[in-house]
C-alpha atoms as a PDB file:
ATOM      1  CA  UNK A   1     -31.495   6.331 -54.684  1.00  0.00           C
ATOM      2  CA  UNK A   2     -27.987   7.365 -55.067  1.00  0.00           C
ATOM      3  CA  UNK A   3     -25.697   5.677 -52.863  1.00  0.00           C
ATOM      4  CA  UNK A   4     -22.970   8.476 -53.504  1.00  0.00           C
ATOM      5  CA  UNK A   5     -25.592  11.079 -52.651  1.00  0.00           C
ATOM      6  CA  UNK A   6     -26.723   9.335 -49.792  1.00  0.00           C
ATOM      7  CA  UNK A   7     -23.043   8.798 -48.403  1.00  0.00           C
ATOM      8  CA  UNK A   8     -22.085  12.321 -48.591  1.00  0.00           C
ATOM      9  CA  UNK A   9     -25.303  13.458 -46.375  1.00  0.00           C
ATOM     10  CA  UNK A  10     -24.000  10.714 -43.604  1.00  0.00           C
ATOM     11  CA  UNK A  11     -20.521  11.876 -43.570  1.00  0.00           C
ATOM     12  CA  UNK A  12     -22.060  15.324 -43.332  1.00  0.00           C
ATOM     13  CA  UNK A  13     -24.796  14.632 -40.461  1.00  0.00           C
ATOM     14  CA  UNK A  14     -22.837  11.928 -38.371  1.00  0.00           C
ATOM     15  CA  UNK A  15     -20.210  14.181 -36.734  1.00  0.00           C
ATOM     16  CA  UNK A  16     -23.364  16.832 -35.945  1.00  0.00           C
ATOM     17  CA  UNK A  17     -24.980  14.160 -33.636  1.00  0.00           C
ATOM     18  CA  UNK A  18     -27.577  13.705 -36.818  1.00  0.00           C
ATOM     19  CA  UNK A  19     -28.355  10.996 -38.817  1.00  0.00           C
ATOM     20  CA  UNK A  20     -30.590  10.770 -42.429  1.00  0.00           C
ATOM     21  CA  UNK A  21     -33.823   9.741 -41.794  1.00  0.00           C
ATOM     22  CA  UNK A  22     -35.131   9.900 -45.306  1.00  0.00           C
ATOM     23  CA  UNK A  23     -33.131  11.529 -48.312  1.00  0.00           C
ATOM     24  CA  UNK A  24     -35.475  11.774 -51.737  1.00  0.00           C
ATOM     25  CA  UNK A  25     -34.489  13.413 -54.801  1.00  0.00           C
ATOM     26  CA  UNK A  26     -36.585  14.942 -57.625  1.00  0.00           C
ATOM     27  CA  UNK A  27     -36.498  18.087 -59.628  1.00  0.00           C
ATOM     28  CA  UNK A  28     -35.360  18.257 -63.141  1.00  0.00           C
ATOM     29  CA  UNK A  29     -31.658  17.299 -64.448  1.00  0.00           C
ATOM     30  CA  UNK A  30     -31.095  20.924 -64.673  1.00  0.00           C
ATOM     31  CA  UNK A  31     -32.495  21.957 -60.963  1.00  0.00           C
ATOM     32  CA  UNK A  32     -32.573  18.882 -58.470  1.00  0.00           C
ATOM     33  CA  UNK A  33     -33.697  18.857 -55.235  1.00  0.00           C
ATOM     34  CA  UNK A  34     -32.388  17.096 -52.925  1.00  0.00           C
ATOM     35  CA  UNK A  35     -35.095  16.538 -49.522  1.00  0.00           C
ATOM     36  CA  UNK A  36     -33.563  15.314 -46.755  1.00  0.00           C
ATOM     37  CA  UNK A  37     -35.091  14.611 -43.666  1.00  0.00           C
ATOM     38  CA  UNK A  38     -32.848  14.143 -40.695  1.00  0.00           C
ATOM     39  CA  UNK A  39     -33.245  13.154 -36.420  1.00  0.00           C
ATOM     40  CA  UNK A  40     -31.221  13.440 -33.780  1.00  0.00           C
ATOM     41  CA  UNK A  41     -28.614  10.439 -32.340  1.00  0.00           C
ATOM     42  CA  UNK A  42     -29.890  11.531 -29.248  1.00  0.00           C
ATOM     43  CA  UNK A  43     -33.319  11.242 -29.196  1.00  0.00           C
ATOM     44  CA  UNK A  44     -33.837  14.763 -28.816  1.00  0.00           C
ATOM     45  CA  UNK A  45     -36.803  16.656 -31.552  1.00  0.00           C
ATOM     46  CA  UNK A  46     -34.634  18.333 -34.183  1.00  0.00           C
ATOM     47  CA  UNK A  47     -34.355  22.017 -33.868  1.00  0.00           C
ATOM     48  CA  UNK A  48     -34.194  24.719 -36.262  1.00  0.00           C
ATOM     49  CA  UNK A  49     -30.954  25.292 -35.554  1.00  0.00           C
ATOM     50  CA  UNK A  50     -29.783  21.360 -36.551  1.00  0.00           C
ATOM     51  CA  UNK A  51     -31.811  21.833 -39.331  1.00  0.00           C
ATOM     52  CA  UNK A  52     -29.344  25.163 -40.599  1.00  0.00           C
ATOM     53  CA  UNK A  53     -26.421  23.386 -39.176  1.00  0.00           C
ATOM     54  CA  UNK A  54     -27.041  20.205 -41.039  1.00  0.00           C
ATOM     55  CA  UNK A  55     -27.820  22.218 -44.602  1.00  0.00           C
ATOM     56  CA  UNK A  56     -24.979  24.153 -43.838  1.00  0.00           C
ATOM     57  CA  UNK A  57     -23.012  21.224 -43.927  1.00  0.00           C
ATOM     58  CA  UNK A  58     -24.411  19.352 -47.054  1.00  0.00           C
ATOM     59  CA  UNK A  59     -24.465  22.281 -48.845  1.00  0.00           C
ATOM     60  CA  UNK A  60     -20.683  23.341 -48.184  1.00  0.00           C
ATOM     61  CA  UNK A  61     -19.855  19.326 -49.646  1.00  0.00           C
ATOM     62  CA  UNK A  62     -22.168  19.691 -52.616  1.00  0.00           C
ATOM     63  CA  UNK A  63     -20.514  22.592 -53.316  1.00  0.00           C
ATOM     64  CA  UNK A  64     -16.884  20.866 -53.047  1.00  0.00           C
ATOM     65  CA  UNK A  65     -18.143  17.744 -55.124  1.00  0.00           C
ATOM     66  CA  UNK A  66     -19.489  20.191 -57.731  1.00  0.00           C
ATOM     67  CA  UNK A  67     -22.779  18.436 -57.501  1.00  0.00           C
ATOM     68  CA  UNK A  68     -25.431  19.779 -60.010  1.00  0.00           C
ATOM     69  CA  UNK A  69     -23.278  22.821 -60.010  1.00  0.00           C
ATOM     70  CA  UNK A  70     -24.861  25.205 -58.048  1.00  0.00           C
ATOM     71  CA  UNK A  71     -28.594  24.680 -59.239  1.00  0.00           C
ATOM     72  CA  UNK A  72     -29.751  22.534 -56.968  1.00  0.00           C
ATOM     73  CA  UNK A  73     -32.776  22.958 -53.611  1.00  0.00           C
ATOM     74  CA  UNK A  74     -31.625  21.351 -50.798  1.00  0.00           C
ATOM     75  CA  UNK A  75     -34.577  21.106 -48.305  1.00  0.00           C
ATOM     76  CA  UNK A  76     -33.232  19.753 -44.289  1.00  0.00           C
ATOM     77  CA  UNK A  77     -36.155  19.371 -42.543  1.00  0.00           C
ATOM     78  CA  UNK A  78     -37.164  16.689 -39.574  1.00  0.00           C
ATOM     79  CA  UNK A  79     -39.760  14.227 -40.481  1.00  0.00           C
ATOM     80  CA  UNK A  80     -42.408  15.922 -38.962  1.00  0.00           C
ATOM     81  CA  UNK A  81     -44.589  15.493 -36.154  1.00  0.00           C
ATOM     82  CA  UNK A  82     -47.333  12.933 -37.926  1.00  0.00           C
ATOM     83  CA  UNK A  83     -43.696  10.881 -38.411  1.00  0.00           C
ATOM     84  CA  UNK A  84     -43.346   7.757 -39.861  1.00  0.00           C
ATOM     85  CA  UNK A  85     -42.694   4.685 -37.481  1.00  0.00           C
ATOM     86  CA  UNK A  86     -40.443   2.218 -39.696  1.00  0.00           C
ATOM     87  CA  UNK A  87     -39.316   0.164 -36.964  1.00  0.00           C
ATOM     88  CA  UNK A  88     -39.274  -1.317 -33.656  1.00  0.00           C
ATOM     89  CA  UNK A  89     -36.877   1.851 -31.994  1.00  0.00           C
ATOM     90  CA  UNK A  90     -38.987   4.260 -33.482  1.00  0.00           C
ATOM     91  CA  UNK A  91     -42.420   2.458 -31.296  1.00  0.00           C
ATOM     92  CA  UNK A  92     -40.249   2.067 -28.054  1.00  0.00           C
ATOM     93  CA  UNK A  93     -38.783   5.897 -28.666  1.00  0.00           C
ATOM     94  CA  UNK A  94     -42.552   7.219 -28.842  1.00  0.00           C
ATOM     95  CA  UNK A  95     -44.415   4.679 -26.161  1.00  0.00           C
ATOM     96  CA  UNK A  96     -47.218   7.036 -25.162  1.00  0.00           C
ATOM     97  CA  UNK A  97     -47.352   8.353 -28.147  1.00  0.00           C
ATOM     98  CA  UNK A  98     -50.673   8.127 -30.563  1.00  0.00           C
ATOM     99  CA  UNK A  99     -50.202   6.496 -33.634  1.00  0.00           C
ATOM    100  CA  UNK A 100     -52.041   5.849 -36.918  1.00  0.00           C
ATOM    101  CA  UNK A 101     -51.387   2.231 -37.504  1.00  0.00           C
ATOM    102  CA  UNK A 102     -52.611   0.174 -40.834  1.00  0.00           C
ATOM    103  CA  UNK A 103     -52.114  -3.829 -40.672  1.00  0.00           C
ATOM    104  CA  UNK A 104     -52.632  -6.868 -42.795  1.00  0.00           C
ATOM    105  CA  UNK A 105     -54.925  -9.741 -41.406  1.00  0.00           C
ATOM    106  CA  UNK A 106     -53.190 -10.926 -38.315  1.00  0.00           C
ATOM    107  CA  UNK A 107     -54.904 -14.863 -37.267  1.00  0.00           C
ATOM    108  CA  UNK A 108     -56.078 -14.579 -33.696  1.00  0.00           C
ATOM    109  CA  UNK A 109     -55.261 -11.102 -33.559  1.00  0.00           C
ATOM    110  CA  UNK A 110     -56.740  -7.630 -34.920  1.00  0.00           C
ATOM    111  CA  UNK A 111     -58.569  -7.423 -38.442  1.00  0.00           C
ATOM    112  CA  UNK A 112     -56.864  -5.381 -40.862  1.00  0.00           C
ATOM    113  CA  UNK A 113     -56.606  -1.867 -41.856  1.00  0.00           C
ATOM    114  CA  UNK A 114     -55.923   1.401 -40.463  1.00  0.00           C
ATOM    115  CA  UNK A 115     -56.586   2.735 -36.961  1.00  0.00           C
ATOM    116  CA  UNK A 116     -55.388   4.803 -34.195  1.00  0.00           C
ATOM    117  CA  UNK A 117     -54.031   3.906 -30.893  1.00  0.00           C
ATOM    118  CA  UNK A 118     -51.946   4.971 -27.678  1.00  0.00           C
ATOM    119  CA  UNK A 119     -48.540   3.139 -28.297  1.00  0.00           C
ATOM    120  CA  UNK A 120     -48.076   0.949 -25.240  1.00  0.00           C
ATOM    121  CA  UNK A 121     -44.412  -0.770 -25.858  1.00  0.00           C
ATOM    122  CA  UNK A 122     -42.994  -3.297 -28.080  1.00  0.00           C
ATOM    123  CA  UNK A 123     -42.421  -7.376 -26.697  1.00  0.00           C
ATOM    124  CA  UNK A 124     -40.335  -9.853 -28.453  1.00  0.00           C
ATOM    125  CA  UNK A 125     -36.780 -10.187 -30.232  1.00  0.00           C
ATOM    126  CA  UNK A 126     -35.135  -8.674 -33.131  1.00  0.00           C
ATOM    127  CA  UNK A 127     -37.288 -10.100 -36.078  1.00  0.00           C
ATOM    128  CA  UNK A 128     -40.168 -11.411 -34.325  1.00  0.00           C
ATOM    129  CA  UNK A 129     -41.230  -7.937 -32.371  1.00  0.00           C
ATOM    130  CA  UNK A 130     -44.558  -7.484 -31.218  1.00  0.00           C
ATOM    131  CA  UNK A 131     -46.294  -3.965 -31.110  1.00  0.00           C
ATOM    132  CA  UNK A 132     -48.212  -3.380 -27.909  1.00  0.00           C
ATOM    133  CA  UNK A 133     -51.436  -0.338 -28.537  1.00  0.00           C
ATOM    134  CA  UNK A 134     -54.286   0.424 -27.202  1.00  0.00           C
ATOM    135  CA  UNK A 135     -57.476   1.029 -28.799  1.00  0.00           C
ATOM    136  CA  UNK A 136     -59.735   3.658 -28.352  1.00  0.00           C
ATOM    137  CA  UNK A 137     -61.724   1.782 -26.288  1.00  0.00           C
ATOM    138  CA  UNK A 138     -58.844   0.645 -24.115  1.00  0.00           C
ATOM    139  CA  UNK A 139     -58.321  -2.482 -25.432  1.00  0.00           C
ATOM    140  CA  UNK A 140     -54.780  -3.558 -25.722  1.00  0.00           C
ATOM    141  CA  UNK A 141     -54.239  -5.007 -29.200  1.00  0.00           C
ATOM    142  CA  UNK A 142     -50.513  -7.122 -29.934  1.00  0.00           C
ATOM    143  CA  UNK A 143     -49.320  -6.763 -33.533  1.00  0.00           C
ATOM    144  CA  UNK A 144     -46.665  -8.359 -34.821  1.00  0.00           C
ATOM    145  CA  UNK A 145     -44.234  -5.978 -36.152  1.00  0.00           C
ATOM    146  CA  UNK A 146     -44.447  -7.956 -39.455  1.00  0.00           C
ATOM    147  CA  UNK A 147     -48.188  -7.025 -40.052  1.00  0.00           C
ATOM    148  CA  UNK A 148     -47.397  -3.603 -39.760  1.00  0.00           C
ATOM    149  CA  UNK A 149     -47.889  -2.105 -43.762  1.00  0.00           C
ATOM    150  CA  UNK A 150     -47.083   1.890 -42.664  1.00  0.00           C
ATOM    151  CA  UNK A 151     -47.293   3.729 -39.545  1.00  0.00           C
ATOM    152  CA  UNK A 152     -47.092   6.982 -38.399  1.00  0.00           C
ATOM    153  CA  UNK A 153     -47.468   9.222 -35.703  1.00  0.00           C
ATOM    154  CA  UNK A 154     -50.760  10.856 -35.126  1.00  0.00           C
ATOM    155  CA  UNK A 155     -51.279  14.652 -34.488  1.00  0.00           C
ATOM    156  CA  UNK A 156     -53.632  15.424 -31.932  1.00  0.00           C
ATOM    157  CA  UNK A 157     -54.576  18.775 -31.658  1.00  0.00           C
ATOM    158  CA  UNK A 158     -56.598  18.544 -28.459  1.00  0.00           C
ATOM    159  CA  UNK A 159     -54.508  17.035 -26.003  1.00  0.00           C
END
């Protein structure tokens, strides 16, 4: 990733109570695009309106820096509501919350692979955090943080 890129959508976001959540390029030399997801400092789900305000803002410094001249997509979205959970804030911030969770072999714990579950909290210090779900069944399942290969969010559409 481009660190310059990257540092010029931070300086843009941080003074709108936004931070970068995921920035990835692609496009052609000729017509990049630039896709950059982006949350709120305050916990709040990102509006429409941050979403402008943020684009807006990168756009008006792209502009300035003469990036790409003035070919380039920018896309300012949030990440969605089947999010990704990369780390122990993001399962405290959504305890409740379902989640589609895929481990490695954990000894005296669950098998691996992918399931959902109700997020129940997270136990432990920084580096050695424990997830806390429940299964379907209602069995509550600890899972080291560490086993964790890629979570996200899961979209329910009955509840």
């Amino acid at each position: 990733m481009n660190d310059a890129l990257q540092a010029i959508v931070n300086s843009e976001l941080i003074p709108l109570g936004l931070e970068l959540f995921e920035l990835r390029t692609g496009g052609t030399k000729g017509r990049p695009v630039l896709d950059v997801r982006i949350d709120r400092t305050d916990g709040e789900k990102v509006t429409i309106e941050d979403c402008a305000r943020a684009s807006r803002a990168i756009e008006a410094r792209l502009d300035a820096a003469a990036y790409a001249g003035t070919r380039y997509v920018l896309d300012v979205s949030s990440p969605g509501i089947e999010r990704p959970l990369r780390n122990a804030g993001d399962w405290r911030r959504f305890v409740g919350r379902d989640a589609v969770v895929t481990t490695d072999e954990v000894d005296g714990g669950p098998r691996a692979g992918s399931r959902e579950v109700r997020i129940a909290g997270v136990e432990g210090d920084a580096g050695a955090e424990v997830i806390v779900v429940e299964d379907a069944g209602g069995n509550s399942l600890r899972i080291p943080l560490a086993a964790v290969k890629k979570a996200r969010l899961a979209f329910n559409w009955k509840r």
